[in-house]
C-alpha atoms as a PDB file:
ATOM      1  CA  UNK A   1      92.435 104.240 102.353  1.00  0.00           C
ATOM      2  CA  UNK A   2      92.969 102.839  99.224  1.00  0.00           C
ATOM      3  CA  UNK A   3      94.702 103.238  95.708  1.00  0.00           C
ATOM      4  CA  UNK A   4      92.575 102.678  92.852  1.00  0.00           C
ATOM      5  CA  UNK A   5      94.851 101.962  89.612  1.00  0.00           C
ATOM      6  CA  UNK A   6      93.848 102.333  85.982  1.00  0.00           C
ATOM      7  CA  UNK A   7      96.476 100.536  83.575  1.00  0.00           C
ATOM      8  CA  UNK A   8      96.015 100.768  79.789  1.00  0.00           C
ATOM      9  CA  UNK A   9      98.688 101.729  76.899  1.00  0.00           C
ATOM     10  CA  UNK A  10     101.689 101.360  78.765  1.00  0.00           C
ATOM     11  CA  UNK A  11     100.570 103.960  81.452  1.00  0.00           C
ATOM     12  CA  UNK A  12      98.478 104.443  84.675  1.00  0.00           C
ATOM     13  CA  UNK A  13      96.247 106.372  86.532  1.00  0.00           C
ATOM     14  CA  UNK A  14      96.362 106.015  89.945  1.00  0.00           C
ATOM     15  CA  UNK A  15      93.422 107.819  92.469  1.00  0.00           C
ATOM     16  CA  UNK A  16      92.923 107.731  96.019  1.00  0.00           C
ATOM     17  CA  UNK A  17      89.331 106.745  98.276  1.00  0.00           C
ATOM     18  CA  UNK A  18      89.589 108.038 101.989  1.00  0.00           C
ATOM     19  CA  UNK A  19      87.536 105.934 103.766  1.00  0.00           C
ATOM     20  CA  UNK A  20      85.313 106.683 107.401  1.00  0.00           C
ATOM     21  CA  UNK A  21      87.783 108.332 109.617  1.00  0.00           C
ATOM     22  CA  UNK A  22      90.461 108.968 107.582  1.00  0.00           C
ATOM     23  CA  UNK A  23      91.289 112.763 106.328  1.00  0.00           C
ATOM     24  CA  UNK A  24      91.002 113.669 102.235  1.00  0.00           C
ATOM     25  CA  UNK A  25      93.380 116.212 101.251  1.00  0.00           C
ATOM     26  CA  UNK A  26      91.616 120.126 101.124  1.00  0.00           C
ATOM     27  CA  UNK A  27      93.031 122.662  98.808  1.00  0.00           C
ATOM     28  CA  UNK A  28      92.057 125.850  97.645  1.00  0.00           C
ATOM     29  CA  UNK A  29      88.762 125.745  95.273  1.00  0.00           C
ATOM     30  CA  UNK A  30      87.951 121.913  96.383  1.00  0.00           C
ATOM     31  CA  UNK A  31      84.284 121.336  96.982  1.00  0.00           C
ATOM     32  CA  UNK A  32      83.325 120.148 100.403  1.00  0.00           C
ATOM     33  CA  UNK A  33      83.107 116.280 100.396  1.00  0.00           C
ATOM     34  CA  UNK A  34      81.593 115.576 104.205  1.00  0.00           C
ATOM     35  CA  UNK A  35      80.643 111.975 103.192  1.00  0.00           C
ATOM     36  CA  UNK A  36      82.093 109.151 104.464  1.00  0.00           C
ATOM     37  CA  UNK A  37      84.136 107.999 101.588  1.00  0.00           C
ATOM     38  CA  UNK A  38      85.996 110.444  98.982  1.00  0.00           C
ATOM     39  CA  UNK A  39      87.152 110.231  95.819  1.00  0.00           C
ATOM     40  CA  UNK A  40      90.010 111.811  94.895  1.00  0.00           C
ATOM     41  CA  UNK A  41      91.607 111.539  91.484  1.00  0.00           C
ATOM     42  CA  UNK A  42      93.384 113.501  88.396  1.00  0.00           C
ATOM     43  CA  UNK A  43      90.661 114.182  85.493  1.00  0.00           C
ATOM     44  CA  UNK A  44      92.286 115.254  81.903  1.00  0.00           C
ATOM     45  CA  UNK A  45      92.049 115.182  78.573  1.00  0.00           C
ATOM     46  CA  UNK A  46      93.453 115.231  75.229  1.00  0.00           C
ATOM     47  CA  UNK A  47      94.299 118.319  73.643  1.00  0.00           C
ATOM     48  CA  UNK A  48      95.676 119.099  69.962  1.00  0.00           C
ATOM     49  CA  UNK A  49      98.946 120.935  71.404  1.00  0.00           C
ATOM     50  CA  UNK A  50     100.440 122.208  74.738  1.00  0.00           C
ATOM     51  CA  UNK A  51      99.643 120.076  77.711  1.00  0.00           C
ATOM     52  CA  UNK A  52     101.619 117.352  78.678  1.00  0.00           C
ATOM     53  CA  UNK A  53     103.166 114.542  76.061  1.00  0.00           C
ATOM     54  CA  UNK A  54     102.619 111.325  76.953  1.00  0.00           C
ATOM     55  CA  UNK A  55     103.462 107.765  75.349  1.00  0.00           C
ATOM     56  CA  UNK A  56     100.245 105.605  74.789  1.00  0.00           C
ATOM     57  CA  UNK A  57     100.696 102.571  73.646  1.00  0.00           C
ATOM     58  CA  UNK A  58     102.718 103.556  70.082  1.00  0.00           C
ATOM     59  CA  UNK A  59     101.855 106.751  69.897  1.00  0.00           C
ATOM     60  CA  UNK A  60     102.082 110.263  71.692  1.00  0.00           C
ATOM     61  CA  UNK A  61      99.172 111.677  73.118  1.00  0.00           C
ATOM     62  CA  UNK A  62      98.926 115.547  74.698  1.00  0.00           C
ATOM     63  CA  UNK A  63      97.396 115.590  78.128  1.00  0.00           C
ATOM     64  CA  UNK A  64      95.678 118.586  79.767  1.00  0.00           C
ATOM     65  CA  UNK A  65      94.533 117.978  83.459  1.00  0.00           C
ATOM     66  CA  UNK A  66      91.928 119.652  85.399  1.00  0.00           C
ATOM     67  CA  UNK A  67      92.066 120.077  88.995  1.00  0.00           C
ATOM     68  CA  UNK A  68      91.039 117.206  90.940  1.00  0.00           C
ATOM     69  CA  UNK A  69      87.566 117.385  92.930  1.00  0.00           C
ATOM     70  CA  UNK A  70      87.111 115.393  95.714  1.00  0.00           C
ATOM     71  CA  UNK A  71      83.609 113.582  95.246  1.00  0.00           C
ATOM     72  CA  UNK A  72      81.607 111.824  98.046  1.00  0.00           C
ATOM     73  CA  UNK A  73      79.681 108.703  98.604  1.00  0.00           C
ATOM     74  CA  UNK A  74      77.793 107.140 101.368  1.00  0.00           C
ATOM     75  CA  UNK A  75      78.965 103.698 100.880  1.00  0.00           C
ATOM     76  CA  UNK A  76      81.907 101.881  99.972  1.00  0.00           C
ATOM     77  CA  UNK A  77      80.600  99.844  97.211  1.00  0.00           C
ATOM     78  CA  UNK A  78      79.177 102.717  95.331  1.00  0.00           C
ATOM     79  CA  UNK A  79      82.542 104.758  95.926  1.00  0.00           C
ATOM     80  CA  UNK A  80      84.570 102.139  94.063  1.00  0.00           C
ATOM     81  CA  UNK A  81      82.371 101.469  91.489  1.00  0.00           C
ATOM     82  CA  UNK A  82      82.615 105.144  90.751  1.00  0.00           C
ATOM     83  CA  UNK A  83      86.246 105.621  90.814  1.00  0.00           C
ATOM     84  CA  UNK A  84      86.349 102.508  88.136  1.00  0.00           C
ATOM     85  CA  UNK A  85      83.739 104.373  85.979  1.00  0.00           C
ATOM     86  CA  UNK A  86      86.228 107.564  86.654  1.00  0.00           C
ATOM     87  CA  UNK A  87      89.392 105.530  85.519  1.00  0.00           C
ATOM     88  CA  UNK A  88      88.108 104.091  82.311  1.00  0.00           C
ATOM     89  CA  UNK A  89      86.547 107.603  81.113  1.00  0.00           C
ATOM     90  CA  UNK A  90      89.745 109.219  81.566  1.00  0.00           C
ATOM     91  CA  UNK A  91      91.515 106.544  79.375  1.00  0.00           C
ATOM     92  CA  UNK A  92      88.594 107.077  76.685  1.00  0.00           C
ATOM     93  CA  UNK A  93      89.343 110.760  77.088  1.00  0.00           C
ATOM     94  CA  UNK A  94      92.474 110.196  75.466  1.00  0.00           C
ATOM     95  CA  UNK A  95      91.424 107.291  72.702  1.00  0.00           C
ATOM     96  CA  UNK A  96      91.908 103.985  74.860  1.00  0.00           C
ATOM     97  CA  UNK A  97      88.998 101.563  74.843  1.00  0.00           C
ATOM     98  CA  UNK A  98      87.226 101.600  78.493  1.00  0.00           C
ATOM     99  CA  UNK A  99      87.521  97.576  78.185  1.00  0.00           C
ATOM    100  CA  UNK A 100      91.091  97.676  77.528  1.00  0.00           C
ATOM    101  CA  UNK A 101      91.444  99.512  81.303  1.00  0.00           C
ATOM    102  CA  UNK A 102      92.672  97.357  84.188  1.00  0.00           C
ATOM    103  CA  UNK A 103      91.461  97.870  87.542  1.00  0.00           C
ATOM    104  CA  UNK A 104      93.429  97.479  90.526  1.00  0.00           C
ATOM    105  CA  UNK A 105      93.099  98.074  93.948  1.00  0.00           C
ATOM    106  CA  UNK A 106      96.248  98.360  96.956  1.00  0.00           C
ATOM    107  CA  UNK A 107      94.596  99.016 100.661  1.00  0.00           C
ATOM    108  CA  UNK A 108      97.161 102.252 102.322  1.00  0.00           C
ATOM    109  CA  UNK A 109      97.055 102.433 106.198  1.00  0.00           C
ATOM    110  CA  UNK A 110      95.991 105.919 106.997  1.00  0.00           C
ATOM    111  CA  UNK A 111      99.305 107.936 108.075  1.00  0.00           C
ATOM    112  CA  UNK A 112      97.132 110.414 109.645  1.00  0.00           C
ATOM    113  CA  UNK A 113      97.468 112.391 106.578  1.00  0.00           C
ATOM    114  CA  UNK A 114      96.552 112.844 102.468  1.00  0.00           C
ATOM    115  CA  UNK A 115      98.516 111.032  99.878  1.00  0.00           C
ATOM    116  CA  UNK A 116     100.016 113.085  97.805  1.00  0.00           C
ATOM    117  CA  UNK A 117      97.936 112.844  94.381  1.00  0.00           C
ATOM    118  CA  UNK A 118     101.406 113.957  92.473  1.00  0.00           C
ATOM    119  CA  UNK A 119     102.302 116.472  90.151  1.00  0.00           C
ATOM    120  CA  UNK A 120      99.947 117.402  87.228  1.00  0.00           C
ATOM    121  CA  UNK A 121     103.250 117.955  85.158  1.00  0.00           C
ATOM    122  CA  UNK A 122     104.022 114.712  85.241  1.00  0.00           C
ATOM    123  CA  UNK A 123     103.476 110.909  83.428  1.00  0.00           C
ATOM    124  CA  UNK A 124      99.712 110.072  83.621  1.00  0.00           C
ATOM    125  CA  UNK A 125     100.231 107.409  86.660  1.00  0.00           C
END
């Protein structure tokens, strides 16, 4: 599996691609991903009030998140080119430049279980 990391503003953005073998989280009200590599990462957006306050760069931004779909792909390449094109919209979601989003990548060993995507109350990241 790995950990696909967004940094821009001071914050980050971190999503997870379950590779052949390996077992993406299910939930209630997730589509069925039967590919061989998933997707899985927070989506949100900026909002005028409510949500979630977070610290961009110099100024405070409110967050709303939507619930994470999982979203399939039949080959790696394609998979992680997507998750970078997911990153950098969410960070132009909220008003920071898709260039100014840094892409990162950390390979997980499979556990024989889902990472835990976090809490949606939480920092973005």
């Amino acid at each position: 599996m790995l950990l696909i990391r967004g940094r821009a503003g001071g914050t980050a953005l971190t999503g997870t691609l379950y590779e052949p073998g390996e077992t993406p989280p299910s939930y209630e009200g997730a589509p069925d991903a039967d590919a061989p590599y998933v997707w899985v990462c927070d989506a949100f957006y900026e909002v005028v009030s409510g949500g979630v306050v977070q610290q961009i760069d110099d100024r405070e931004v409110n967050v709303a998140f939507e619930t994470p779909a999982p979203r399939g792909f039949e080959d790696r390449a394609r998979a992680i080119e997507a998750a970078k094109d997911h990153l950098r919209t969410q960070f132009s979601r909220i008003g920071v430049a898709e260039s100014a989003v840094a892409i990162e990548r950390e390979s997980v060993a499979d556990a024989g279980s889902a990472v835990d995507e976090g809490s949606r109350s939480g920092p973005i990241g």
